[in-house]
Protein backbone atom coordinates (compact mmCIF):
# COMPACT_ATOMS: atom_id res chain seq x y z
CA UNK A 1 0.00 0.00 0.00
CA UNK A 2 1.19 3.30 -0.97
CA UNK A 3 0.74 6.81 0.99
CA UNK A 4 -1.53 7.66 -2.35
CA UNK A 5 -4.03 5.07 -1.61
CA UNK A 6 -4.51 5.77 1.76
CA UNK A 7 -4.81 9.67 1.06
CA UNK A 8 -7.35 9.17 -1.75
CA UNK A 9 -8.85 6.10 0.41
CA UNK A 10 -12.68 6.29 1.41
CA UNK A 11 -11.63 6.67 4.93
CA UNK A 12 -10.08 9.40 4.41
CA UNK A 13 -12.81 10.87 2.24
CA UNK A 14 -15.43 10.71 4.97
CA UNK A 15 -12.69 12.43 7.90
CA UNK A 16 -12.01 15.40 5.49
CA UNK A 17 -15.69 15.45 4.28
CA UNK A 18 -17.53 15.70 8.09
CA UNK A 19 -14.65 18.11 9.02
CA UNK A 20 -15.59 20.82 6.10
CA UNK A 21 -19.55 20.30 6.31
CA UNK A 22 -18.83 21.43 9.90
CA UNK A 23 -17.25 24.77 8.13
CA UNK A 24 -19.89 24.70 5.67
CA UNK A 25 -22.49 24.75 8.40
CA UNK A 26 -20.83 27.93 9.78
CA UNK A 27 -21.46 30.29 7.06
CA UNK A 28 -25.29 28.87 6.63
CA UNK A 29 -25.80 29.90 10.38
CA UNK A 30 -24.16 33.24 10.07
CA UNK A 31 -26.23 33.84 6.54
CA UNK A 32 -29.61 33.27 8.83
CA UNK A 33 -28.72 35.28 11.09
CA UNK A 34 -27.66 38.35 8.71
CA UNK A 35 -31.21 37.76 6.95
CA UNK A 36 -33.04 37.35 10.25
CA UNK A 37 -30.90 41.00 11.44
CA UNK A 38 -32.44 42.50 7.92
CA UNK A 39 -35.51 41.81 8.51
CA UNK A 40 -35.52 43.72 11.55
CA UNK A 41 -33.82 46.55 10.32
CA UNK A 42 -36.94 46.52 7.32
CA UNK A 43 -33.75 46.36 5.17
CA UNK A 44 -35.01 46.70 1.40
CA UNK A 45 -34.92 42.78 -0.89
CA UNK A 46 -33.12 44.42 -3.35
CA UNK A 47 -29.97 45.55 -1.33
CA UNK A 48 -30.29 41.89 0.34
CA UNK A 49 -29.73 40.54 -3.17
CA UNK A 50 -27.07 43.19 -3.94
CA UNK A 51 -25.14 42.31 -1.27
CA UNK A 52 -25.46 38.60 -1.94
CA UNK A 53 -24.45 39.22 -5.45
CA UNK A 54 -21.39 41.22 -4.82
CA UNK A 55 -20.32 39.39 -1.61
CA UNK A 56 -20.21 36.38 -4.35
CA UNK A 57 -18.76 38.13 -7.38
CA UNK A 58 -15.77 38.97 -4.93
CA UNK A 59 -15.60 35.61 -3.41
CA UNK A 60 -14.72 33.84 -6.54
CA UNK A 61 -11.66 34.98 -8.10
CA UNK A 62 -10.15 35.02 -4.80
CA UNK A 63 -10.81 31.65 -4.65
CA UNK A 64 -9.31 30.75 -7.99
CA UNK A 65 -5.48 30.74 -6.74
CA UNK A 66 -6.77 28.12 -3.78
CA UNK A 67 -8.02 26.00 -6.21
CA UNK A 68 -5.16 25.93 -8.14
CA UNK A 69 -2.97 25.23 -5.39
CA UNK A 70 -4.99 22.42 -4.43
CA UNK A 71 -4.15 20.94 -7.62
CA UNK A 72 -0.97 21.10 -7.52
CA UNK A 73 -0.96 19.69 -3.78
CA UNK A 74 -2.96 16.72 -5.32
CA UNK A 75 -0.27 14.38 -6.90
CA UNK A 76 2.05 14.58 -3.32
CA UNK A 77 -1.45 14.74 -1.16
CA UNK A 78 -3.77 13.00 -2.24
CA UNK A 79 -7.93 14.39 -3.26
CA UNK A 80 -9.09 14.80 0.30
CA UNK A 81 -6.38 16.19 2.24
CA UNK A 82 -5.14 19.05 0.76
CA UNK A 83 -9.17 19.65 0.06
CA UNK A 84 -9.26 20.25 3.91
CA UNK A 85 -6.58 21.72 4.20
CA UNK A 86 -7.27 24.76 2.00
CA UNK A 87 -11.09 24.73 2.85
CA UNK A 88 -10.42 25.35 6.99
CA UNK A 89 -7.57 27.51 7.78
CA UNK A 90 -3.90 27.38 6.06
CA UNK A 91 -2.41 28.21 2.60
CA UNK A 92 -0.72 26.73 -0.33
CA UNK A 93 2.65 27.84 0.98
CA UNK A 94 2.17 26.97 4.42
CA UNK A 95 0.65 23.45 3.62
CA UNK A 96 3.60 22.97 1.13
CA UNK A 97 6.63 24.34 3.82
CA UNK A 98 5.22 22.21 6.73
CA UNK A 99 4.79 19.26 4.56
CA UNK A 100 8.64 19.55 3.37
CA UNK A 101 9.70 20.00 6.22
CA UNK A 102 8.39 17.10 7.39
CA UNK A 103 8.97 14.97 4.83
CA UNK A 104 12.93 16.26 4.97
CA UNK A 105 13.26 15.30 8.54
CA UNK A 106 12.28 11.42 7.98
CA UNK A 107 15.08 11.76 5.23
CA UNK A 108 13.24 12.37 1.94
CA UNK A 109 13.93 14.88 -0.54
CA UNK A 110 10.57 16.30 -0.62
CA UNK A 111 6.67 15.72 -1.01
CA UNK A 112 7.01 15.03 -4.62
CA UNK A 113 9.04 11.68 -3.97
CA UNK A 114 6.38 8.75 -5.73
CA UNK A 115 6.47 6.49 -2.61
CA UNK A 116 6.34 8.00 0.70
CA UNK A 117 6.33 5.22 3.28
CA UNK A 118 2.26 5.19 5.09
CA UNK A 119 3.94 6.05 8.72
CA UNK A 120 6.08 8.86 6.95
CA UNK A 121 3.10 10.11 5.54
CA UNK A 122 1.13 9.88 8.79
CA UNK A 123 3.34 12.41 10.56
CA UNK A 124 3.16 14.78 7.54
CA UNK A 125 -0.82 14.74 7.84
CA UNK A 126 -0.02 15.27 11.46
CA UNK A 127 2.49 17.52 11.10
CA UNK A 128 0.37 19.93 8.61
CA UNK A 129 -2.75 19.79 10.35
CA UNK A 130 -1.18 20.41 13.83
CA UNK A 131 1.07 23.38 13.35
CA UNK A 132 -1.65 25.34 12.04
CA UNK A 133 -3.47 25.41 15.50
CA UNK A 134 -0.56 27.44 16.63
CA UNK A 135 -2.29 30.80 15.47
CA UNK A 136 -5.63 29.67 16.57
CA UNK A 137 -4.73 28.42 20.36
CA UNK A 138 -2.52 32.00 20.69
CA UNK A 139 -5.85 34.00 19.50
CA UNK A 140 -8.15 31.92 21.51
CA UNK A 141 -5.79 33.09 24.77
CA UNK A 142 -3.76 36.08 23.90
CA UNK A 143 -5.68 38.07 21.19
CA UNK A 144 -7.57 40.38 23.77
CA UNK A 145 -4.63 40.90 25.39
CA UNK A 146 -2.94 41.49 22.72
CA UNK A 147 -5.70 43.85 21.41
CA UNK A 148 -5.52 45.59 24.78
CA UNK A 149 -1.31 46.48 24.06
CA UNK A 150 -2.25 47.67 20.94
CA UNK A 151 -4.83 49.84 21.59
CA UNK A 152 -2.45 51.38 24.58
CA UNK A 153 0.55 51.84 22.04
CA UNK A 154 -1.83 53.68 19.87
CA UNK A 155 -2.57 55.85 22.63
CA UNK A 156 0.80 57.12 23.30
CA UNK A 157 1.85 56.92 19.67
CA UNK A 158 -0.21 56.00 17.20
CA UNK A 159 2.05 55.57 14.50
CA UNK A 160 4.68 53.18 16.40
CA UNK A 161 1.78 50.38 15.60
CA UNK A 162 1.74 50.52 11.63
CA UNK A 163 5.69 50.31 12.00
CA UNK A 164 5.66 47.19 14.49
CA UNK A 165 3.16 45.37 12.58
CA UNK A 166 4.79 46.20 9.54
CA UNK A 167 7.95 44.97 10.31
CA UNK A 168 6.60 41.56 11.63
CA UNK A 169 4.55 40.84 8.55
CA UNK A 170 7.96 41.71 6.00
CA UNK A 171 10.21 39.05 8.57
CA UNK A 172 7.29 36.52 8.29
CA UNK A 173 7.23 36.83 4.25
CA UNK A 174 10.73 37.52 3.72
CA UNK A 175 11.27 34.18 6.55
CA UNK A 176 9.12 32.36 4.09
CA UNK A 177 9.81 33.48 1.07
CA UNK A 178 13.73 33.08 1.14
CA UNK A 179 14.96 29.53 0.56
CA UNK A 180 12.73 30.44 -2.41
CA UNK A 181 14.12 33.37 -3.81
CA UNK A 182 18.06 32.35 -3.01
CA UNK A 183 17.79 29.65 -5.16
CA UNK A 184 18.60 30.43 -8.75
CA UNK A 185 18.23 27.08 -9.57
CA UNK A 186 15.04 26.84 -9.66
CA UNK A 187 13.37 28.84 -12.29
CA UNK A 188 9.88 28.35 -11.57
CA UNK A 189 9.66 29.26 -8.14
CA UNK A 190 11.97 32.57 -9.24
CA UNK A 191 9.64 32.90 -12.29
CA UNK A 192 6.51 33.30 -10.06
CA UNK A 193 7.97 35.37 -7.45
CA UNK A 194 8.82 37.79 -9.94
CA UNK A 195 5.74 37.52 -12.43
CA UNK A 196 3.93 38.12 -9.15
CA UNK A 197 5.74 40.83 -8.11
CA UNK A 198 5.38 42.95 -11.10
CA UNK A 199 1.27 41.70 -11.74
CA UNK A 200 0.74 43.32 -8.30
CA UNK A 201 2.89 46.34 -8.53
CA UNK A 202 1.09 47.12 -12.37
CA UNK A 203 -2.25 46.34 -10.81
CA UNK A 204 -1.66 48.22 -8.18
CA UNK A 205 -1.67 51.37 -10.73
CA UNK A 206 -4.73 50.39 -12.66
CA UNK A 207 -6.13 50.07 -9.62
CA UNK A 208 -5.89 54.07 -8.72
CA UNK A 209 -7.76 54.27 -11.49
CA UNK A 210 -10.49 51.23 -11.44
CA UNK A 211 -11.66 51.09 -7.66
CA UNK A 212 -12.99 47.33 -7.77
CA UNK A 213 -9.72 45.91 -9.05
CA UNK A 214 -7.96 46.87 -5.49
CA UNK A 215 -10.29 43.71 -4.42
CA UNK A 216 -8.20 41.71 -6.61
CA UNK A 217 -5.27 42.75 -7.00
CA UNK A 218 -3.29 40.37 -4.93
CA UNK A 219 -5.49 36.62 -6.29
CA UNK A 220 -4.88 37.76 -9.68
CA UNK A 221 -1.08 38.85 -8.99
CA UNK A 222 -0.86 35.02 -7.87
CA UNK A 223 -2.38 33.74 -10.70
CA UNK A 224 -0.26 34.93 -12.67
CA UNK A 225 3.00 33.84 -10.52
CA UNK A 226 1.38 30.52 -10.92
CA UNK A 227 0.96 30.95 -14.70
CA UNK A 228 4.37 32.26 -15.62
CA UNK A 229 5.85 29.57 -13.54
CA UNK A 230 3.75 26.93 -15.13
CA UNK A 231 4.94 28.17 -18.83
CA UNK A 232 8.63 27.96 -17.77
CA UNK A 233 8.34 24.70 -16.33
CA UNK A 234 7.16 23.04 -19.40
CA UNK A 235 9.81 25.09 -21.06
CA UNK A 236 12.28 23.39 -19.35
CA UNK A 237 10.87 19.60 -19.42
């Protein structure tokens, strides 16, 4: 038995499949209550459907670079786990990182090997899934707290927060973007990093001038990393 056929297995199906109609549930109970609030307010049907109709329009193309990233965590994944993985919290690059990681410190090369051992590919699932809690336990106990320092920072100097935050979002990125970008050797992941770069920075000027595209700016900026790097790698097979 390969790691494939237990990560496209039934049993797996049904554990990813209860765990995202539980999310699924979540944003039925929030859309009765929003219609239920409405109704109170005597809120006009036609702004109801407005809002439904935009809040949808600029659901989807976000979306778009999730789905492709989903497919390309398919062949090393499996259907079902990188399905949950990108419908509950997480991201293509954080899925992909842990999962390396992972996979390097049992001794592979990477996710992409065609045989992982089952138990190997155990811990990954573990591995992924349980390192992504990290943000969620530290907001379930810290985030009013945290909250709390901010708001008193902003108090005594209000521009000391956009600096700190700032700051810890570039070290994140730049944390997690540079084994990418220092290695020249591979062209794809270069190729994408700088397609992307210069989609957002020349959407970023249309957008002064067409409002809605600010909305999208950043999915479409990866779309086109994704594309670009795509086109070079079958330049190169």
């Amino acid at each position: 038995m390969t790691h494939l056929d237990i990560a496209n297995g039934s049993a797996m199906a049904i554990l990813c499949g209860i765990t995202i109609l539980i999310v699924l549930l979540q944003p039925v109970l929030f859309i009765i209550a929003a219609v239920r609030r409405a109704k109170e307010l005597n809120m006009p049907k036609e702004e109801l459907k407005e809002a439904a109709v935009s809040s949808a329009v600029f659901s989807v193309i976000p979306s778009l670079p999730i789905i492709i990233s989903y497919l390309i965590l398919v062949p090393s994944l499996g259907r079902y786990f990188p399905w949950l993985r990108l419908s509950v919290v997480g991201s293509a690059v954080y899925e992909t990182m842990a999962a390396n990681m992972a996979a390097e410190a049992f001794g592979l090369e990477s996710i992409t090997v065609p045989n992982i051992p089952a138990d190997v590919f155990v811990c990954i699932v573990f591995v992924v899934t349980v390192g992504i809690l990290g943000g969620n336990i530290f907001n379930m106990l810290f985030l009013k707290t945290y909250d709390k320092r901010v708001e008193a920072i902003k108090g005594k100097n209000a521009m000391l927060v956009p600096l700190i935050t700032t700051a810890m979002f570039l070290g994140l990125y730049g944390t997690m973007a540079a084994p990418y970008i220092t290695d020249f050797a591979n062209l794809p992941a270069i190729t994408a990093i700088l397609a992307a770069g210069i989609a957002a920075l020349a959407l970023g000027q249309a957008a002064k001038r067409f409002k809605k595209l600010k909305e999208f700016t950043f999915p479409l900026s990866m779309i086109v990393g994704m594309l670009a790097s795509c086109v070079v790698n079958a330049m190169i097979v």
